[in-house]
Protein backbone atom coordinates (compact mmCIF):
# COMPACT_ATOMS: atom_id res chain seq x y z
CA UNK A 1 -28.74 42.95 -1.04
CA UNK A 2 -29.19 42.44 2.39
CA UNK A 3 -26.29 40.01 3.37
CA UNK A 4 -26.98 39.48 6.97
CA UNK A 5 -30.51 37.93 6.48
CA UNK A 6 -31.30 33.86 6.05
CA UNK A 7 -32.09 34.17 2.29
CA UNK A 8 -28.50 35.16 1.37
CA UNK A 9 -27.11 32.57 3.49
CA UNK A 10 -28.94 30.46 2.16
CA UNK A 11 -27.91 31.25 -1.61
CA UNK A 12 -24.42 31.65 -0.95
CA UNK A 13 -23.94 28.53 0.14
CA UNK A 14 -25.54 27.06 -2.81
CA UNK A 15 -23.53 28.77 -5.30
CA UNK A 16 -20.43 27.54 -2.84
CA UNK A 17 -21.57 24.10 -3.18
CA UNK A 18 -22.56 23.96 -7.15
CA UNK A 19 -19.24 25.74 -7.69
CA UNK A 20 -17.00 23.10 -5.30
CA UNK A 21 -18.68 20.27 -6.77
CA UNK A 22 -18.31 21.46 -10.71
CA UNK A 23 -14.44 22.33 -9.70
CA UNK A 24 -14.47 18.07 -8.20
CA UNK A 25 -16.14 17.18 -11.23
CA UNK A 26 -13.61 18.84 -13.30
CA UNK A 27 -10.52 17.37 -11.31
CA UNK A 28 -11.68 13.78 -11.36
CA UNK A 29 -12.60 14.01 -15.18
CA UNK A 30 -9.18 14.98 -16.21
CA UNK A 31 -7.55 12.76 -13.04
CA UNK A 32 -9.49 9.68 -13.68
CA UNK A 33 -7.69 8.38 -16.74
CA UNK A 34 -3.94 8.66 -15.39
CA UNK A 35 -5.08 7.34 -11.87
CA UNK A 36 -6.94 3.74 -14.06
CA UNK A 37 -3.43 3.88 -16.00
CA UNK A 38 -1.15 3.91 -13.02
CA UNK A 39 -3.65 1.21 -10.76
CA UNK A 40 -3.68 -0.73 -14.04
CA UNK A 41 0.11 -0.47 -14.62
CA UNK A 42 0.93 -1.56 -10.54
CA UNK A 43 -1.74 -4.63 -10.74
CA UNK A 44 0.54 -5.65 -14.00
CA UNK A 45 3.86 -4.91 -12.15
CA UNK A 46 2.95 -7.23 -8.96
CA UNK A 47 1.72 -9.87 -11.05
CA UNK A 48 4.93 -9.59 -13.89
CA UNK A 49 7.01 -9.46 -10.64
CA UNK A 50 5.86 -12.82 -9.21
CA UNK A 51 5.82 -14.03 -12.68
CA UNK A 52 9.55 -13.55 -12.65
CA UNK A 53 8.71 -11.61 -16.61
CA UNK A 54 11.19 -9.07 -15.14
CA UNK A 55 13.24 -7.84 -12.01
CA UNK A 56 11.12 -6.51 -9.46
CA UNK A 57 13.22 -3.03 -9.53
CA UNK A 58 13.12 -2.93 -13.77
CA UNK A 59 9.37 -3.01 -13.55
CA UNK A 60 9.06 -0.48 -11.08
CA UNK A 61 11.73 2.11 -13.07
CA UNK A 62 9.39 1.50 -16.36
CA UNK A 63 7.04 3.79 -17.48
CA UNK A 64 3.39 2.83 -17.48
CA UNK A 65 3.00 2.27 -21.07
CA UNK A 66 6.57 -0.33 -20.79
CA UNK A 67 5.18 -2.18 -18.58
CA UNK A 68 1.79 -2.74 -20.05
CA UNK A 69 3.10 -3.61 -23.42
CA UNK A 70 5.81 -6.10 -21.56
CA UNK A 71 2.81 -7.86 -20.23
CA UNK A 72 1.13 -8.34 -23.56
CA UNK A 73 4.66 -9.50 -25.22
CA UNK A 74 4.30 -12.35 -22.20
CA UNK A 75 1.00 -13.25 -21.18
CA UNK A 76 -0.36 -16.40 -23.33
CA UNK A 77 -4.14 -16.82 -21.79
CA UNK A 78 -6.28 -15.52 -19.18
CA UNK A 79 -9.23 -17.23 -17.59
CA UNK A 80 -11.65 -17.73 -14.40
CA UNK A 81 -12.68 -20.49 -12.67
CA UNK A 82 -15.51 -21.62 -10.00
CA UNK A 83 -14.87 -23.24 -6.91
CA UNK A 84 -15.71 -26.43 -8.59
CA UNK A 85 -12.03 -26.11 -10.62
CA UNK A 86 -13.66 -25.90 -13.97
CA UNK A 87 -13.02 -23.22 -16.39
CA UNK A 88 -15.79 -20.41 -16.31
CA UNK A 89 -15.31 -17.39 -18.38
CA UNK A 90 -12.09 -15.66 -20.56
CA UNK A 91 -10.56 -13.06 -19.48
CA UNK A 92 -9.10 -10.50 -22.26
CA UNK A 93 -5.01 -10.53 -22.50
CA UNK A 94 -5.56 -6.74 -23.89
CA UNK A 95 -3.40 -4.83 -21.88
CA UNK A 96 -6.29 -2.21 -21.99
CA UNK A 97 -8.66 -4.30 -19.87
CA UNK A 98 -6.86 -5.65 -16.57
CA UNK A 99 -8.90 -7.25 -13.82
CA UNK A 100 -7.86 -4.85 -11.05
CA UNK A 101 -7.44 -5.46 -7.05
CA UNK A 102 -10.61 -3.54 -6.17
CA UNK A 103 -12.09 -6.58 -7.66
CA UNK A 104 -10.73 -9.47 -5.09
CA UNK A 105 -12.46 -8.12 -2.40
CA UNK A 106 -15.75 -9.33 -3.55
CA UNK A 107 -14.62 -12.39 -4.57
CA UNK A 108 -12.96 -12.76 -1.40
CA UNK A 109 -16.49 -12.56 0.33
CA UNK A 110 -17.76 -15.01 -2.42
CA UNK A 111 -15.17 -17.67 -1.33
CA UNK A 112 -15.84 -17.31 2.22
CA UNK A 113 -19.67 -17.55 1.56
CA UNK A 114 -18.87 -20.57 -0.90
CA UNK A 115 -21.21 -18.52 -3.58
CA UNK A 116 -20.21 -17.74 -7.30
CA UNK A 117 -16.66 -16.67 -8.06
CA UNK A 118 -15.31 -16.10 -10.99
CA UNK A 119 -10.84 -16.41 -9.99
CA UNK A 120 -8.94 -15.11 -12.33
CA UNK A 121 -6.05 -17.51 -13.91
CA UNK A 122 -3.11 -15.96 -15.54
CA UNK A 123 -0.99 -18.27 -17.84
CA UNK A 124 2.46 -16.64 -19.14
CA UNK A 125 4.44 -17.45 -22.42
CA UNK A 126 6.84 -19.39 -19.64
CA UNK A 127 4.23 -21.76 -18.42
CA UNK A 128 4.15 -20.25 -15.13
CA UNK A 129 0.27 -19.62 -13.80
CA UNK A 130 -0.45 -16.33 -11.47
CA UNK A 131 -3.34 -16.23 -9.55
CA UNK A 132 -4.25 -13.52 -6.89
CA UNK A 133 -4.71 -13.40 -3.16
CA UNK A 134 -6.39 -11.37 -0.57
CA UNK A 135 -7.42 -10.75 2.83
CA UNK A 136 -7.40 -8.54 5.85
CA UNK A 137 -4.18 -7.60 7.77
CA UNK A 138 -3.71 -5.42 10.75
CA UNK A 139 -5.00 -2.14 9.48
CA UNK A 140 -6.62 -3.14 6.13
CA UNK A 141 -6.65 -5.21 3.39
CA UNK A 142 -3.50 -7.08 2.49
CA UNK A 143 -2.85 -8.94 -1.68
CA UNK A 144 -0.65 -10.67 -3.53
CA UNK A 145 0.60 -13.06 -6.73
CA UNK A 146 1.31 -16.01 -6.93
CA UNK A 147 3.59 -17.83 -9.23
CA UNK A 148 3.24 -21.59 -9.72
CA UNK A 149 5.73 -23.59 -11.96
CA UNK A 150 3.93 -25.54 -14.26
CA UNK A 151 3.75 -28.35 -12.20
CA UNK A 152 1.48 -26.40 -10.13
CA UNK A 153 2.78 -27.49 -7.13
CA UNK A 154 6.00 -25.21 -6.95
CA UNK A 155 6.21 -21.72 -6.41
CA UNK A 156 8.12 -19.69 -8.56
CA UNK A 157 7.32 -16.15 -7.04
CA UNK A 158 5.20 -14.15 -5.12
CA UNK A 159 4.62 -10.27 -4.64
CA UNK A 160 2.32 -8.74 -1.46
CA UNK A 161 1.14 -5.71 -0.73
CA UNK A 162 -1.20 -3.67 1.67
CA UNK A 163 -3.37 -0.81 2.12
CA UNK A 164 -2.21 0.70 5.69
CA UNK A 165 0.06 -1.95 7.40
CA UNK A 166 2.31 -0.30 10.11
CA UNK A 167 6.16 0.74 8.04
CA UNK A 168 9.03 -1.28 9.74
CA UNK A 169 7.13 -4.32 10.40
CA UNK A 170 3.84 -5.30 8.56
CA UNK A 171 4.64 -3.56 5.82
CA UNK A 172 7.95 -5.65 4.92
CA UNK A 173 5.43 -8.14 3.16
CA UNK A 174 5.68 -5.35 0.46
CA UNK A 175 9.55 -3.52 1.42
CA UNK A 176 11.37 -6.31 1.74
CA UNK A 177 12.46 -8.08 -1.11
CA UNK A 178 14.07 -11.10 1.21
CA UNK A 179 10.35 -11.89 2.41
CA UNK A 180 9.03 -12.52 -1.16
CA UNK A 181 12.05 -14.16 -1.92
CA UNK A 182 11.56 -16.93 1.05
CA UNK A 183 8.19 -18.42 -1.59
CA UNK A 184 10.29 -19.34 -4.59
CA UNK A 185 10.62 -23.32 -4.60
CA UNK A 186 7.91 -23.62 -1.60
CA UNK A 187 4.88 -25.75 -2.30
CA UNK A 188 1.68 -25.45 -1.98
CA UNK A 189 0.46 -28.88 -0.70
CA UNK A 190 -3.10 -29.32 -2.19
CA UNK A 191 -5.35 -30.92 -0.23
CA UNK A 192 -3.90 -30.51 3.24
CA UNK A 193 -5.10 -28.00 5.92
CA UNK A 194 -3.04 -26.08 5.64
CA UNK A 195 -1.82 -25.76 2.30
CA UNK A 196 1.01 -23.63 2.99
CA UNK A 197 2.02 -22.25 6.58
CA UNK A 198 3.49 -18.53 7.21
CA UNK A 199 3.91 -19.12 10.94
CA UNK A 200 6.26 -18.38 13.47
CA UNK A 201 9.44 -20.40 13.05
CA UNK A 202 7.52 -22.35 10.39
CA UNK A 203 10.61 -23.18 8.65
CA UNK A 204 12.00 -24.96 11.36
CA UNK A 205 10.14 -28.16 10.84
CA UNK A 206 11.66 -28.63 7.19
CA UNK A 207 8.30 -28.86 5.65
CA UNK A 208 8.27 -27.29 1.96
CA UNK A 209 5.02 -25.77 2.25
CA UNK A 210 6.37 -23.25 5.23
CA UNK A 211 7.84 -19.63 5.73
CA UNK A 212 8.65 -18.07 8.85
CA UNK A 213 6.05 -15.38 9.78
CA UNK A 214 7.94 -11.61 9.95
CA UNK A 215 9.30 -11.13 13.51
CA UNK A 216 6.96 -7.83 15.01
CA UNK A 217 4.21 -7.98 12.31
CA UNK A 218 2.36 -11.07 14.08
CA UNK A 219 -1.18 -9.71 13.10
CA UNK A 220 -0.21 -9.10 9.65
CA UNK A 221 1.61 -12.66 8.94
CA UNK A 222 -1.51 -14.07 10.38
CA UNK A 223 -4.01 -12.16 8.23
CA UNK A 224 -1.64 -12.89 5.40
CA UNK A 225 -1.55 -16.57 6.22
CA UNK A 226 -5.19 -16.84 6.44
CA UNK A 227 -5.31 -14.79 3.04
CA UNK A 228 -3.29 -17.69 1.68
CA UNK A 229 -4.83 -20.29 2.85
CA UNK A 230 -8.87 -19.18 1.68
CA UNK A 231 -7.64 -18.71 -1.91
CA UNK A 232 -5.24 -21.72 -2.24
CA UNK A 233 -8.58 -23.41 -0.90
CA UNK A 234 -10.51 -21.89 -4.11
CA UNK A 235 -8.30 -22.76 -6.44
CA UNK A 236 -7.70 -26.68 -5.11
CA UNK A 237 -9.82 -28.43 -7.27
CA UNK A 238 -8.11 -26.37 -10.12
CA UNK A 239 -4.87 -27.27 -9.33
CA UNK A 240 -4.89 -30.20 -7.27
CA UNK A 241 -7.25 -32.34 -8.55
CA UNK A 242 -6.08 -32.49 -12.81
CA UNK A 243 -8.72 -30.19 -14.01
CA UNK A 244 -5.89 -27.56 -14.90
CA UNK A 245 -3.79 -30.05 -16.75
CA UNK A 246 -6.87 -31.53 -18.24
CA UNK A 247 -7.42 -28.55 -19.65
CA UNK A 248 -4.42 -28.46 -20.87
CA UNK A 249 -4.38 -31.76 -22.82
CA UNK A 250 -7.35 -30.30 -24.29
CA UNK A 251 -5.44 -26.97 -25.48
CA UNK A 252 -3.34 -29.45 -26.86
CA UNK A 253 -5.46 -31.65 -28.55
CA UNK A 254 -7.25 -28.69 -30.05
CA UNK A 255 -3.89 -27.48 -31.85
CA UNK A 256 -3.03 -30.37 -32.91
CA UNK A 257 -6.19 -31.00 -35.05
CA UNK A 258 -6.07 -27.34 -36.05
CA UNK A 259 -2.45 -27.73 -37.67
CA UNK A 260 -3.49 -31.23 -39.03
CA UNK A 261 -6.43 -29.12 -40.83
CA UNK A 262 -3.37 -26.57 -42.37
């Protein structure tokens, strides 16, 4: 064969192509189950984390299949909500079907379009409710957990985390364990604007709902503030207004009569 004319060109870089894109193929076939294990097993380590289930550093030196069977020893129910507050779909507790972070992005647009959202609720065996946050830092997107007591109105925990913020200063929202630390027994004050404040020398006013913003990351502590602020927003009428506890009488109500029945 000829291998300086157009028509072997032409087929050798077919056969190069069919052959790179069976050996890709191949690669994320076998790749793609340990890669939904291990996003699975971090979404379940930030949220546990917050959730105080477990020291941050124990979760992070347990194997995947530890720390997905820790959360199904704790969690109690999962649920979503609308921006109205009101209950509107289950969420599974099966440690084989986690609602990962890919999803918040979405229903981060949702919020800030005030269309349908479904925000996910996560109640532990503790009492203490998780819900996510998320928004845009510096370089890209920036999440989190939140931890509320069950009052709803005190923080137990938190965890952050980011896709590209610069190491040494934006990214301390994930590296530093002092930054995280700063939310437990804050309050988120539903109904104000803001609801909570991560500002520069926030603290110094004495207000409950405040942390100081991290000294060099400016850009991230504001994206991260804003981040915040948008999802406390969504879940107000939730938590702020009684629908959350009125759900809960219900819950209650509901096993009552069902051990009455027994």
């Amino acid at each position: 064969m000829n291998t300086n004319n157009n028509v072997y060109t032409v087929i050798y870089t077919a056969v190069i192509v069919v052959v790179v894109a069976a050996l890709l193929a191949f690669v994320s076939g076998k790749l793609g189950p340990a890669q939904d294990a291990n996003a699975k097993a971090e979404t379940l380590r930030q949220m546990m984390s917050a959730a105080g289930v477990k020291p941050t550093e124990e979760l992070y030196a347990a194997r995947n299949a530890e720390v997905l069977q820790l959360y199904a020893d704790n969690i109690r129910e999962a649920y979503t909500i609308g921006l109205d507050g009101q209950k509107n779909g289950e969420l599974s507790v099966s440690k084989d079907k986690i609602e990962l972070i890919s999803k918040l992005k979405p229903q981060h647009k949702a919020i800030l379009a005030g269309g349908d959202v479904t925000l996910p609720v996560y109640i532990f065996n503790s009492g203490i409710a998780v819900i996510p946050i998320y928004g845009a830092g510096l370089w890209g997107p920036v999440w989190g957990y939140i931890a509320f007591q069950p009052d709803c109105h005190t923080i137990a925990g938190a965890f952050f985390d980011h896709e590209s913020e610069t190491p040494g200063l934006g990214a301390k929202i994930k590296d530093e364990p002092w930054f995280r630390e700063k939310f437990s027994g804050k309050t988120v004050e539903w109904g104000d604007t803001p609801a909570f404040r991560l500002e520069k020398h926030a603290e110094a006013t004495g207000a409950t709902n405040a942390v100081d913003a991290i000294t060099g990351a400016t850009m991230t502590s504001k994206g991260l503030n804003e981040a915040l602020n948008v999802w406390f927003k969504a879940y107000e009428k939730h938590f702020g207004s009684g629908a959350f506890f009125s759900m809960l009488g219900e819950h209650a109500d509901s096993e009552t009569i069902n051990t009455e029945e027994e």
